[in-house]
C-alpha atoms as a PDB file:
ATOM      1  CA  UNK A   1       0.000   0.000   0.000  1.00  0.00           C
ATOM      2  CA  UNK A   2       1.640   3.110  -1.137  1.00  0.00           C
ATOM      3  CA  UNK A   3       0.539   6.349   0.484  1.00  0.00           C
ATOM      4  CA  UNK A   4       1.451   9.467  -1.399  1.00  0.00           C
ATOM      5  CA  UNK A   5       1.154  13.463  -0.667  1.00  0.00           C
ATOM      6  CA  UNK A   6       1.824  16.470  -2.155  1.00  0.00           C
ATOM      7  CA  UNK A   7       2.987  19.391   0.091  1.00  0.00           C
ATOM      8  CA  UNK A   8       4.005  22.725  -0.784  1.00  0.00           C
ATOM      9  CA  UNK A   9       7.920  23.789  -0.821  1.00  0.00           C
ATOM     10  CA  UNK A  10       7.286  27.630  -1.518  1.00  0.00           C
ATOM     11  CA  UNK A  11       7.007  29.723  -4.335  1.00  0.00           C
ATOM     12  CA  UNK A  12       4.318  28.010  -5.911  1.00  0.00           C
ATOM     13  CA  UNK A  13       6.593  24.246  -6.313  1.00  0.00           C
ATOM     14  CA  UNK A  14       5.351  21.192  -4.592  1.00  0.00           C
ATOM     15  CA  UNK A  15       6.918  18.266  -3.596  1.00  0.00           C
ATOM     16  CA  UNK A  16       5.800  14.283  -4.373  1.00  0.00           C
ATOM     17  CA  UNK A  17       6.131  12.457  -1.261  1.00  0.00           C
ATOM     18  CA  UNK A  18       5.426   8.722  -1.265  1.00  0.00           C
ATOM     19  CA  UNK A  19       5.126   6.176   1.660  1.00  0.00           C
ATOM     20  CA  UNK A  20       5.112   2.750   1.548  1.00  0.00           C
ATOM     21  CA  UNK A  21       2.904   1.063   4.008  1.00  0.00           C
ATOM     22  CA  UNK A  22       3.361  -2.806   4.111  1.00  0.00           C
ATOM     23  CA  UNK A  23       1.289  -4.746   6.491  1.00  0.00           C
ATOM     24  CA  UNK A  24      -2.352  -6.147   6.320  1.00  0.00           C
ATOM     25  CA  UNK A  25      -4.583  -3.801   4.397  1.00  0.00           C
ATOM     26  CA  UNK A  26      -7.461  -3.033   7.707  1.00  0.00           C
ATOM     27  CA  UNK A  27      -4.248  -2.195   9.800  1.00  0.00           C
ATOM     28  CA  UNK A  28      -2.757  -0.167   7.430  1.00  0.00           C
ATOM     29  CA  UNK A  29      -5.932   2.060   6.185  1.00  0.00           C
ATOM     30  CA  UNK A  30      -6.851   2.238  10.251  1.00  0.00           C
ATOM     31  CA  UNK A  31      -3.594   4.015  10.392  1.00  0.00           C
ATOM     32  CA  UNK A  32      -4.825   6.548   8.348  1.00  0.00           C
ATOM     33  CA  UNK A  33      -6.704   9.814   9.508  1.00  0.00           C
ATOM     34  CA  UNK A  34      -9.949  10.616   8.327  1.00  0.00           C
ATOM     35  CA  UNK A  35     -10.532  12.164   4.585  1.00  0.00           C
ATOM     36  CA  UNK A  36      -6.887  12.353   4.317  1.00  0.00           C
ATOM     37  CA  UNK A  37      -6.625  10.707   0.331  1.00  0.00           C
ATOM     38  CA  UNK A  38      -8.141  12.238  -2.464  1.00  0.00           C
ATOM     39  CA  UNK A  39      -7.737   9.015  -5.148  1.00  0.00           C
ATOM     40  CA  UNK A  40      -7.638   5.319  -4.277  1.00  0.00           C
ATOM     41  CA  UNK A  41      -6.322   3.328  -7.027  1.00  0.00           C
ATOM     42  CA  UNK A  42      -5.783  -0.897  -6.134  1.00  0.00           C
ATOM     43  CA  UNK A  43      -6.349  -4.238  -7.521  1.00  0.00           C
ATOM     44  CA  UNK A  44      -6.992  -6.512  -4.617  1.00  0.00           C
ATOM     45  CA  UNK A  45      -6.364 -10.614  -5.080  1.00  0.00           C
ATOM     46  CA  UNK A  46      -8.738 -11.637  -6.822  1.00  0.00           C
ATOM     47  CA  UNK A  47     -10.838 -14.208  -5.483  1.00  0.00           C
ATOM     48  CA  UNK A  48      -9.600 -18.050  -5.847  1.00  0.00           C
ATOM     49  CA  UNK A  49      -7.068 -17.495  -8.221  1.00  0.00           C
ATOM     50  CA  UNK A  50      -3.571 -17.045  -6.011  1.00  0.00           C
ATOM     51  CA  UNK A  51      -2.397 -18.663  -2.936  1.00  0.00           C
ATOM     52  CA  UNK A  52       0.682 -16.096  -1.624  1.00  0.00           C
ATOM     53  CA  UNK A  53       1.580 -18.721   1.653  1.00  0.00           C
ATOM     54  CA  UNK A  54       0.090 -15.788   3.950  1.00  0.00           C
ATOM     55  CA  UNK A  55      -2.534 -17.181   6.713  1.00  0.00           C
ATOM     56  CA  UNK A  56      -6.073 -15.187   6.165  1.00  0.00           C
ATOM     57  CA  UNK A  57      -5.070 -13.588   2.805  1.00  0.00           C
ATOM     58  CA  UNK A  58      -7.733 -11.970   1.086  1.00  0.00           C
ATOM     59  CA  UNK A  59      -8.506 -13.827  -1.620  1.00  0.00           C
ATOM     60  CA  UNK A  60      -9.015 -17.715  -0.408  1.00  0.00           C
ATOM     61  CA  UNK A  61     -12.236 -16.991   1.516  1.00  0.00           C
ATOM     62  CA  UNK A  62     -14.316 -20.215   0.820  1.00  0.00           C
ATOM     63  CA  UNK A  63     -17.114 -19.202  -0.960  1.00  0.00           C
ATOM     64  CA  UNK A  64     -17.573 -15.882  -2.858  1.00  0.00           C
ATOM     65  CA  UNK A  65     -20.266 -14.583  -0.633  1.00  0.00           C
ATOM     66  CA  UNK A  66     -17.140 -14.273   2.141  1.00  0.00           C
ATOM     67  CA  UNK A  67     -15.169 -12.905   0.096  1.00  0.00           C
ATOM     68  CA  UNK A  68     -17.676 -10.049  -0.843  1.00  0.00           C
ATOM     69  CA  UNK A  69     -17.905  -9.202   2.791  1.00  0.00           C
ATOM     70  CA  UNK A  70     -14.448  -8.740   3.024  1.00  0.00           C
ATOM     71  CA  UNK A  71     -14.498  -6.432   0.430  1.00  0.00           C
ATOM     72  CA  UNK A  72     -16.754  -4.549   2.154  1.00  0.00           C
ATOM     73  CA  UNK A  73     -15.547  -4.521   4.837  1.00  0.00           C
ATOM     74  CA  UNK A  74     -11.871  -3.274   3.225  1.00  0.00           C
ATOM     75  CA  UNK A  75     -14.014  -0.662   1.525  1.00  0.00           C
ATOM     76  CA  UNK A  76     -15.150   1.057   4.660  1.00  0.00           C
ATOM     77  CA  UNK A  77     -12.456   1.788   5.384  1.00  0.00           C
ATOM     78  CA  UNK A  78     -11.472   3.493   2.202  1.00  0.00           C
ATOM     79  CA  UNK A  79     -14.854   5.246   2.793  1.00  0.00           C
ATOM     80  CA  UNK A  80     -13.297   6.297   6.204  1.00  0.00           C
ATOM     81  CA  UNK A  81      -9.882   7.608   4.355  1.00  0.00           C
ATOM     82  CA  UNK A  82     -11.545   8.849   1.399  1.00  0.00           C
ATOM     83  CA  UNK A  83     -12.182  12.830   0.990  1.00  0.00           C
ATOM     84  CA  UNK A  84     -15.866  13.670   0.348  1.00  0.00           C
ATOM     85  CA  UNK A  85     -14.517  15.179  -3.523  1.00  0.00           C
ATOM     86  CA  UNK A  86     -12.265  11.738  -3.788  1.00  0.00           C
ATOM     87  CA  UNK A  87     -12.552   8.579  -6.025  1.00  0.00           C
ATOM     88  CA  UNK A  88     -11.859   5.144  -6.042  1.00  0.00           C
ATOM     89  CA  UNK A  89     -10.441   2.918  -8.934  1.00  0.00           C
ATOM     90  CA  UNK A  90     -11.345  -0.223  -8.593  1.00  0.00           C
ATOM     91  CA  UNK A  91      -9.551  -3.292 -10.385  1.00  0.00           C
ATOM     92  CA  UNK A  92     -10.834  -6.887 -10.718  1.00  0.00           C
ATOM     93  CA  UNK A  93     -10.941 -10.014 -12.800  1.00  0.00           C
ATOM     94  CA  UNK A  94     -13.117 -12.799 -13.258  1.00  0.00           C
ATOM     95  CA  UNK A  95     -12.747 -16.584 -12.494  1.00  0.00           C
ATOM     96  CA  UNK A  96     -14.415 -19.984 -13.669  1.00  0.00           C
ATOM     97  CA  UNK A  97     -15.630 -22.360 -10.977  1.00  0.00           C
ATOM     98  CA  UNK A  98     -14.438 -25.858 -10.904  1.00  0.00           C
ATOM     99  CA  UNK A  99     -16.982 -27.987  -9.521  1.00  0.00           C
ATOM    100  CA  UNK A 100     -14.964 -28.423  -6.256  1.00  0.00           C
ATOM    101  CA  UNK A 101     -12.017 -30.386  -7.973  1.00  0.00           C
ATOM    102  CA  UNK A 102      -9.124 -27.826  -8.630  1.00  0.00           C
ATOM    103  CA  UNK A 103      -7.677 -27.340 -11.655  1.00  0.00           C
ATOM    104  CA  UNK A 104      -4.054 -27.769 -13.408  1.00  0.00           C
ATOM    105  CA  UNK A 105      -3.884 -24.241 -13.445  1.00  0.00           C
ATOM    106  CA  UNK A 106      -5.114 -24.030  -9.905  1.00  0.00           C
ATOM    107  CA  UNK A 107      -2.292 -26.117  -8.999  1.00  0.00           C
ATOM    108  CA  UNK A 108       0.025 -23.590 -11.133  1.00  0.00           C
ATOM    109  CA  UNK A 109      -1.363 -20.361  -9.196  1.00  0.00           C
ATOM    110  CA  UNK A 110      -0.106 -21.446  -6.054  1.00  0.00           C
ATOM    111  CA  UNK A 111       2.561 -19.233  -4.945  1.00  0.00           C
ATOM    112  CA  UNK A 112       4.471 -19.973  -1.862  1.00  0.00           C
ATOM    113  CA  UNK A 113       6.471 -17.248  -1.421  1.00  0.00           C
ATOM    114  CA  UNK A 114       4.562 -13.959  -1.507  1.00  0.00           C
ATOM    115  CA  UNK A 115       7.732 -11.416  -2.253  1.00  0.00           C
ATOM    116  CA  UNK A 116       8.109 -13.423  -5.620  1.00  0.00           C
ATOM    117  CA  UNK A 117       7.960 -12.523  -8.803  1.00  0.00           C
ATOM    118  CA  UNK A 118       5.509 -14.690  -9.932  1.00  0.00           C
ATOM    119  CA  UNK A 119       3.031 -13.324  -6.961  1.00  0.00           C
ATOM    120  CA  UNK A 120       0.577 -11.308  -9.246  1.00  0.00           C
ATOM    121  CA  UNK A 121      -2.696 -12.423 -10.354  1.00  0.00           C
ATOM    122  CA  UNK A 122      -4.361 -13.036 -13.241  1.00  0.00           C
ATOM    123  CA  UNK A 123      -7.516 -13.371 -14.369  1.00  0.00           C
ATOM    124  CA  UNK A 124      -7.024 -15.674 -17.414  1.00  0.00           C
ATOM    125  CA  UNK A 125      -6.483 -18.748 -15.011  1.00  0.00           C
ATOM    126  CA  UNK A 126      -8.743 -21.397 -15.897  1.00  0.00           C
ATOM    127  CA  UNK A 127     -10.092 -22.527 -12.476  1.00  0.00           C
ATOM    128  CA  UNK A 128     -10.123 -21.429  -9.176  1.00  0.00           C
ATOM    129  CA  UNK A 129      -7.233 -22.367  -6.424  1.00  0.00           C
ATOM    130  CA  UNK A 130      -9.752 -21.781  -3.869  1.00  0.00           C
ATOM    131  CA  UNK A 131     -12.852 -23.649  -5.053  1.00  0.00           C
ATOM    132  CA  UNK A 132     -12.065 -26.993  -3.875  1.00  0.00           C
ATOM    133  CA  UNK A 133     -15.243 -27.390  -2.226  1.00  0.00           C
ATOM    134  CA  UNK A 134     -19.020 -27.884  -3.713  1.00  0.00           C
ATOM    135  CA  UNK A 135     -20.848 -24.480  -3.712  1.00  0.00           C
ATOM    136  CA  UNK A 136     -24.408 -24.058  -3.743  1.00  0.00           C
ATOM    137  CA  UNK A 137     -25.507 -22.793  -6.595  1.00  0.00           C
ATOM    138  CA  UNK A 138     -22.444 -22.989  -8.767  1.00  0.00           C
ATOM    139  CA  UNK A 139     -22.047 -25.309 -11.630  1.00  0.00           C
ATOM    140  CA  UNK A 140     -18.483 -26.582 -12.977  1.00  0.00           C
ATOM    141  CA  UNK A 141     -17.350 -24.068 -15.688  1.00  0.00           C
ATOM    142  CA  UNK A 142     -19.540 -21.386 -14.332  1.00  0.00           C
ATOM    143  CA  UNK A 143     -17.916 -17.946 -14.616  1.00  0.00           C
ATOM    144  CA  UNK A 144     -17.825 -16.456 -11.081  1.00  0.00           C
ATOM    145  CA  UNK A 145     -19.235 -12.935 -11.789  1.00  0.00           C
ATOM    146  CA  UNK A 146     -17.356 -11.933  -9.392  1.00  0.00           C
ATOM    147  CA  UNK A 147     -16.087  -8.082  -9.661  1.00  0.00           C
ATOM    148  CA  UNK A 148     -19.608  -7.109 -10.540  1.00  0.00           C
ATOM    149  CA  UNK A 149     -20.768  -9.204  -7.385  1.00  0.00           C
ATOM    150  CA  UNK A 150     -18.543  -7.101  -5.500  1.00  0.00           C
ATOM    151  CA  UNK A 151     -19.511  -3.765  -7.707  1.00  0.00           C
ATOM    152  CA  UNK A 152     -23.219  -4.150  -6.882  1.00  0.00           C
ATOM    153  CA  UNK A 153     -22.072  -4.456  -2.974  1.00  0.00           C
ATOM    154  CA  UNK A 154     -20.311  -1.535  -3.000  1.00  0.00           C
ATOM    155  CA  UNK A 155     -22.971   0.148  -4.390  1.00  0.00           C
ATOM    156  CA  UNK A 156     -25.537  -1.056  -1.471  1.00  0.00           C
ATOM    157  CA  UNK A 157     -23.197  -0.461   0.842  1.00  0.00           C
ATOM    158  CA  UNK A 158     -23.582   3.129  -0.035  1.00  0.00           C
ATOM    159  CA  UNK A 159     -20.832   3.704  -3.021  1.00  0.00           C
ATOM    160  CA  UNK A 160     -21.693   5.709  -6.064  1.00  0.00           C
ATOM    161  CA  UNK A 161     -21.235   3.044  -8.752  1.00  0.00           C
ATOM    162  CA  UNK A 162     -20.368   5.818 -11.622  1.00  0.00           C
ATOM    163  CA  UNK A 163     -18.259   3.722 -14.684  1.00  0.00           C
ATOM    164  CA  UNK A 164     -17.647   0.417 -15.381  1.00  0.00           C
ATOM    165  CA  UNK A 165     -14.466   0.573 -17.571  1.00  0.00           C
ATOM    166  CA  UNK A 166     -13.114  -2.505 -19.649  1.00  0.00           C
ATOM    167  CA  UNK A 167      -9.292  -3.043 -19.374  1.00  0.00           C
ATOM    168  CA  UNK A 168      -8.878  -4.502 -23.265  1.00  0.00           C
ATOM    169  CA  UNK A 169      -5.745  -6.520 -23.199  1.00  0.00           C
ATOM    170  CA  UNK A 170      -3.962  -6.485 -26.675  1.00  0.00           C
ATOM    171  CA  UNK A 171      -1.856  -9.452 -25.239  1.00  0.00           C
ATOM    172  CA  UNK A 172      -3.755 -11.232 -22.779  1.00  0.00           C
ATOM    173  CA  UNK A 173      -2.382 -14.630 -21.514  1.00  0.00           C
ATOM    174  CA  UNK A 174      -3.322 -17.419 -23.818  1.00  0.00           C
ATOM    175  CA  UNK A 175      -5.794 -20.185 -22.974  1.00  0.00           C
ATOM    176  CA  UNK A 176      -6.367 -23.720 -24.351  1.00  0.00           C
ATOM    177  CA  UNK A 177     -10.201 -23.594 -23.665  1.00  0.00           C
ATOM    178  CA  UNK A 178     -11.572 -24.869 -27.162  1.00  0.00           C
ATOM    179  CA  UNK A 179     -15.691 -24.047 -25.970  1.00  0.00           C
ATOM    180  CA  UNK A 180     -15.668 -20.270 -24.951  1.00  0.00           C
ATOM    181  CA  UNK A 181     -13.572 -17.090 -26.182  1.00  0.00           C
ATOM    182  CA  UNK A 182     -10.007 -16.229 -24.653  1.00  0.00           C
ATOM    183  CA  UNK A 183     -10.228 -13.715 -21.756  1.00  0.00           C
ATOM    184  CA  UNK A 184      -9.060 -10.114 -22.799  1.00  0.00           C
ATOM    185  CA  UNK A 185     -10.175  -8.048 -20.761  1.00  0.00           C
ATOM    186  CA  UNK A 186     -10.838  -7.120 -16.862  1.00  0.00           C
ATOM    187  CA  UNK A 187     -13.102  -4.577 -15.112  1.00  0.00           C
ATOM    188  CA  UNK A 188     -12.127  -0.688 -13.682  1.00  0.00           C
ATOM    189  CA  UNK A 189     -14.787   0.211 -11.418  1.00  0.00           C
ATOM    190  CA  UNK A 190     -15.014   3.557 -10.767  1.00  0.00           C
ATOM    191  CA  UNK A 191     -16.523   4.305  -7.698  1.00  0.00           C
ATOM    192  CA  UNK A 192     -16.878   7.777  -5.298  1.00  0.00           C
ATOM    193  CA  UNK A 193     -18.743   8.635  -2.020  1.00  0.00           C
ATOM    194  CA  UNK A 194     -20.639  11.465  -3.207  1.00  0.00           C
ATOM    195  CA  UNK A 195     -22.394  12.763  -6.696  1.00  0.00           C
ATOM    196  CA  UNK A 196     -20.085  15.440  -6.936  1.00  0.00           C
ATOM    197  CA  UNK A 197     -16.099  14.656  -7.061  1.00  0.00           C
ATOM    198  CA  UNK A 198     -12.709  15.567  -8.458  1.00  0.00           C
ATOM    199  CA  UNK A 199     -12.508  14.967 -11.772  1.00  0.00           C
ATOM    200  CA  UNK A 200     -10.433  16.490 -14.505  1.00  0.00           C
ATOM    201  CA  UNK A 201     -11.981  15.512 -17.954  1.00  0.00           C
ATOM    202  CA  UNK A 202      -9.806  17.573 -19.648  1.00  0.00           C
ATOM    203  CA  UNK A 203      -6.519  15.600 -18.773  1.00  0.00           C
ATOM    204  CA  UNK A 204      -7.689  12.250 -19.296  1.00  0.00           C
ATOM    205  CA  UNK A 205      -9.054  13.186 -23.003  1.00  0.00           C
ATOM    206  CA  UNK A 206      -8.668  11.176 -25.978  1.00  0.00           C
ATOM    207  CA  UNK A 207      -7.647  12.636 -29.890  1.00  0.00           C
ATOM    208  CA  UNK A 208     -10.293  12.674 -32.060  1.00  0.00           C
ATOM    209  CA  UNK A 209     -10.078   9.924 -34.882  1.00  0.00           C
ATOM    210  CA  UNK A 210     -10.086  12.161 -37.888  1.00  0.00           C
ATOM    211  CA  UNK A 211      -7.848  15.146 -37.734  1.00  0.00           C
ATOM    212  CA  UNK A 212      -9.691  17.921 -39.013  1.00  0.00           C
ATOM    213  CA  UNK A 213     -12.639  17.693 -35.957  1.00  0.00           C
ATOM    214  CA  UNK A 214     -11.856  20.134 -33.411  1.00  0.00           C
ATOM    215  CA  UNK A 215     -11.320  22.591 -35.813  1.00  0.00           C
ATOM    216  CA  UNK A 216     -14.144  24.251 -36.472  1.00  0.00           C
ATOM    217  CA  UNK A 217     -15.565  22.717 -39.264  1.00  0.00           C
ATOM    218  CA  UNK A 218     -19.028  21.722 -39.901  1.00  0.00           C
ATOM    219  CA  UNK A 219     -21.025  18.556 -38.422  1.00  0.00           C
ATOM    220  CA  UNK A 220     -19.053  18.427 -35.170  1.00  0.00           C
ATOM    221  CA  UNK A 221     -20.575  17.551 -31.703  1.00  0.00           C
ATOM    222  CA  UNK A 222     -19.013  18.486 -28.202  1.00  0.00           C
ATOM    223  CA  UNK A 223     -17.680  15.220 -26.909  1.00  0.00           C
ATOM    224  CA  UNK A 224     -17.818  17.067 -23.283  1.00  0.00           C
ATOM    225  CA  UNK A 225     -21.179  16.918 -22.622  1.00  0.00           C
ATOM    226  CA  UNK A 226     -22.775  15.409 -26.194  1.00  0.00           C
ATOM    227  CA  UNK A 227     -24.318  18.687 -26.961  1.00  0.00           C
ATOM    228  CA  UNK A 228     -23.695  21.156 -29.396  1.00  0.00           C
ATOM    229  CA  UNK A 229     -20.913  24.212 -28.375  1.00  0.00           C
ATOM    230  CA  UNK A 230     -21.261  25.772 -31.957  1.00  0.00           C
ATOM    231  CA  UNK A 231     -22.426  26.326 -35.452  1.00  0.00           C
ATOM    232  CA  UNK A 232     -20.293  26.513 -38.059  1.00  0.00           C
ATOM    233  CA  UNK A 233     -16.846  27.925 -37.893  1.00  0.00           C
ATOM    234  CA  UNK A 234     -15.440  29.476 -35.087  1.00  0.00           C
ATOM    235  CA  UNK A 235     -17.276  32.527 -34.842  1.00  0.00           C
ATOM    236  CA  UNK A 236     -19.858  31.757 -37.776  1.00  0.00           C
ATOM    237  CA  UNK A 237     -23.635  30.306 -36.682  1.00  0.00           C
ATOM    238  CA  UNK A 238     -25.826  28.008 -38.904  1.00  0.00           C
ATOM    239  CA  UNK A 239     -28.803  26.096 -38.428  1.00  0.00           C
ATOM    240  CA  UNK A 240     -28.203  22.505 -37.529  1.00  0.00           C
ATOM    241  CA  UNK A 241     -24.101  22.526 -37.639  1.00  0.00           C
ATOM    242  CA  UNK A 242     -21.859  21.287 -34.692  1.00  0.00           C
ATOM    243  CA  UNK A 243     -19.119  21.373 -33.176  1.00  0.00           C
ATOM    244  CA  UNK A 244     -16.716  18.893 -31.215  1.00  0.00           C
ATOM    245  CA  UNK A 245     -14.296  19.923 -28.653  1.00  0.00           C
ATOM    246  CA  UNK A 246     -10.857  21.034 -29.958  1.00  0.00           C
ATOM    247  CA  UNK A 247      -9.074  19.463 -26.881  1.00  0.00           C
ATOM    248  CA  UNK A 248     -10.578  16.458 -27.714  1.00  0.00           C
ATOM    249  CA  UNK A 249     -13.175  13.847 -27.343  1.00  0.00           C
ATOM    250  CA  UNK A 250     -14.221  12.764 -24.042  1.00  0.00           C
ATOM    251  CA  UNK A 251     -12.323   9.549 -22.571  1.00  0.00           C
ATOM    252  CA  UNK A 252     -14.527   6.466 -23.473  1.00  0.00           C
ATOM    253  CA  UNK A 253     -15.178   2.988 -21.069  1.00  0.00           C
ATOM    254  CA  UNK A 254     -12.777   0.580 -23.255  1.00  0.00           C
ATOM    255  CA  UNK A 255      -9.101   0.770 -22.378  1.00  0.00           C
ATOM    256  CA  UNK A 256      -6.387  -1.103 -24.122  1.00  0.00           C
ATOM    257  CA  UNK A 257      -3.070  -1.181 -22.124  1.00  0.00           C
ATOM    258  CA  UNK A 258      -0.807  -4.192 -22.937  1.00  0.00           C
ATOM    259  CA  UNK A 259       0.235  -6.197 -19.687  1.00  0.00           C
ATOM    260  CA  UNK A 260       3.706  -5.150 -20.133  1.00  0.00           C
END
């Protein structure tokens, strides 16, 4: 858990300081004062797909009803933390049940030593490390569902659930399934504590596909807020002509970022 702050140095220059917080993630976050972070960015273990060697990791609860509890009960205390204008960025991946008999990959993901390497998940595992058990109402090759399981907690637990963002992997991890589609992609959750929050459109936009929109030219719509900001040229007004922004369109749901 990395903790970072900004403070001011004089003369209008500020200084980057980062903290790095190891220890369990409840003790850490209740070390924190109230509203003291403005952005929350993590990707928790994802259920039943890593075993790090650490006794009560997150991550091997035994059903995914448990774990969902302990995500909210994590979250709370990001609530705590959080600033009222703050947001959270939530990452998670998805899992197949395996009918309570493990997997070869299951038997892969299990990592005893939790400073290695290797000790990052992935949600292109086949099975689940954790589901060697019978759970009701899970079938063998069921996919899990589980960051929207958690998503929809969140949000009755009080969270504004405002974008659900797809992570589109350009090289995702390959898979030998032959009866379903390769996983490419995870969730980003975006989640905040009130209606109203930071958030800077403007630095996160995207170019517009063809080059002459932004310009000025006819038939352009305002990516900002999907309404119309002008007719015409700059300057000129006709009836039924629009404009899109010249900074750019707004930033859209789908992401693709290459794992490395």
């Amino acid at each position: 858990m990395a903790e970072v702050r900004k403070e001011h140095t004089g003369a209008g220059i500020y200084a980057m300081n980062h903290t790095i917080l190891n220890g369990d993630v409840l003790e850490c976050l209740r070390s924190l004062p109230d509203c003291s972070v403005q952005c929350v960015v993590t990707s928790p273990p994802y259920w039943g797909l890593r075993d790090y060697g650490v006794p009560g990791q997150i991550g091997l609860e035994p059903t995914p009803e448990e774990h969902v509890e302990k995500m909210v009960e994590v979250f709370r205390e990001v609530w705590r933390v959080l600033r009222d204008d703050g947001t959270v960025w939530l990452n998670y991946g998805d899992c197949y049940y395996t009918g309570g008999k493990g997997s070869p990959d299951a038997d892969a993901n299990r990592i005893k030593d939790p400073n290695s390497m290797q000790a990052s998940h992935s949600a292109n595992a086949i099975g689940c490390a954790a589901n060697r058990r019978d759970i009701e109402g899970m079938k063998p090759k069921d996919l899990v569902g589980m960051p929207w399981r958690i998503a929809f907690a969140l949000q009755a637990d009080g969270w504004y659930l405002r974008s659900d963002i797809i992570w589109s992997k350009p090289n995702p991890m390959p898979e030998s399934v032959t009866d379903r589609p390769t996983k490419s992609h995870e969730y980003v959750f975006l989640l905040s504590k009130r209606p109203r929050y930071f958030y800077d459109a403007d630095a996160i936009r995207e170019a517009h596909k063809e080059p002459n929109r932004g310009n000025g030219e006819r038939d352009r719509v305002n990516y900002n807020t999907g309404g119309i900001i002008g007719r015409g040229r700059v300057g000129e007004y006709e009836e039924g002509v629009r404009l899109y922004n010249p900074a750019g369109r707004n930033r859209r749901t789908v992401w693709e970022i290459a794992t490395q």
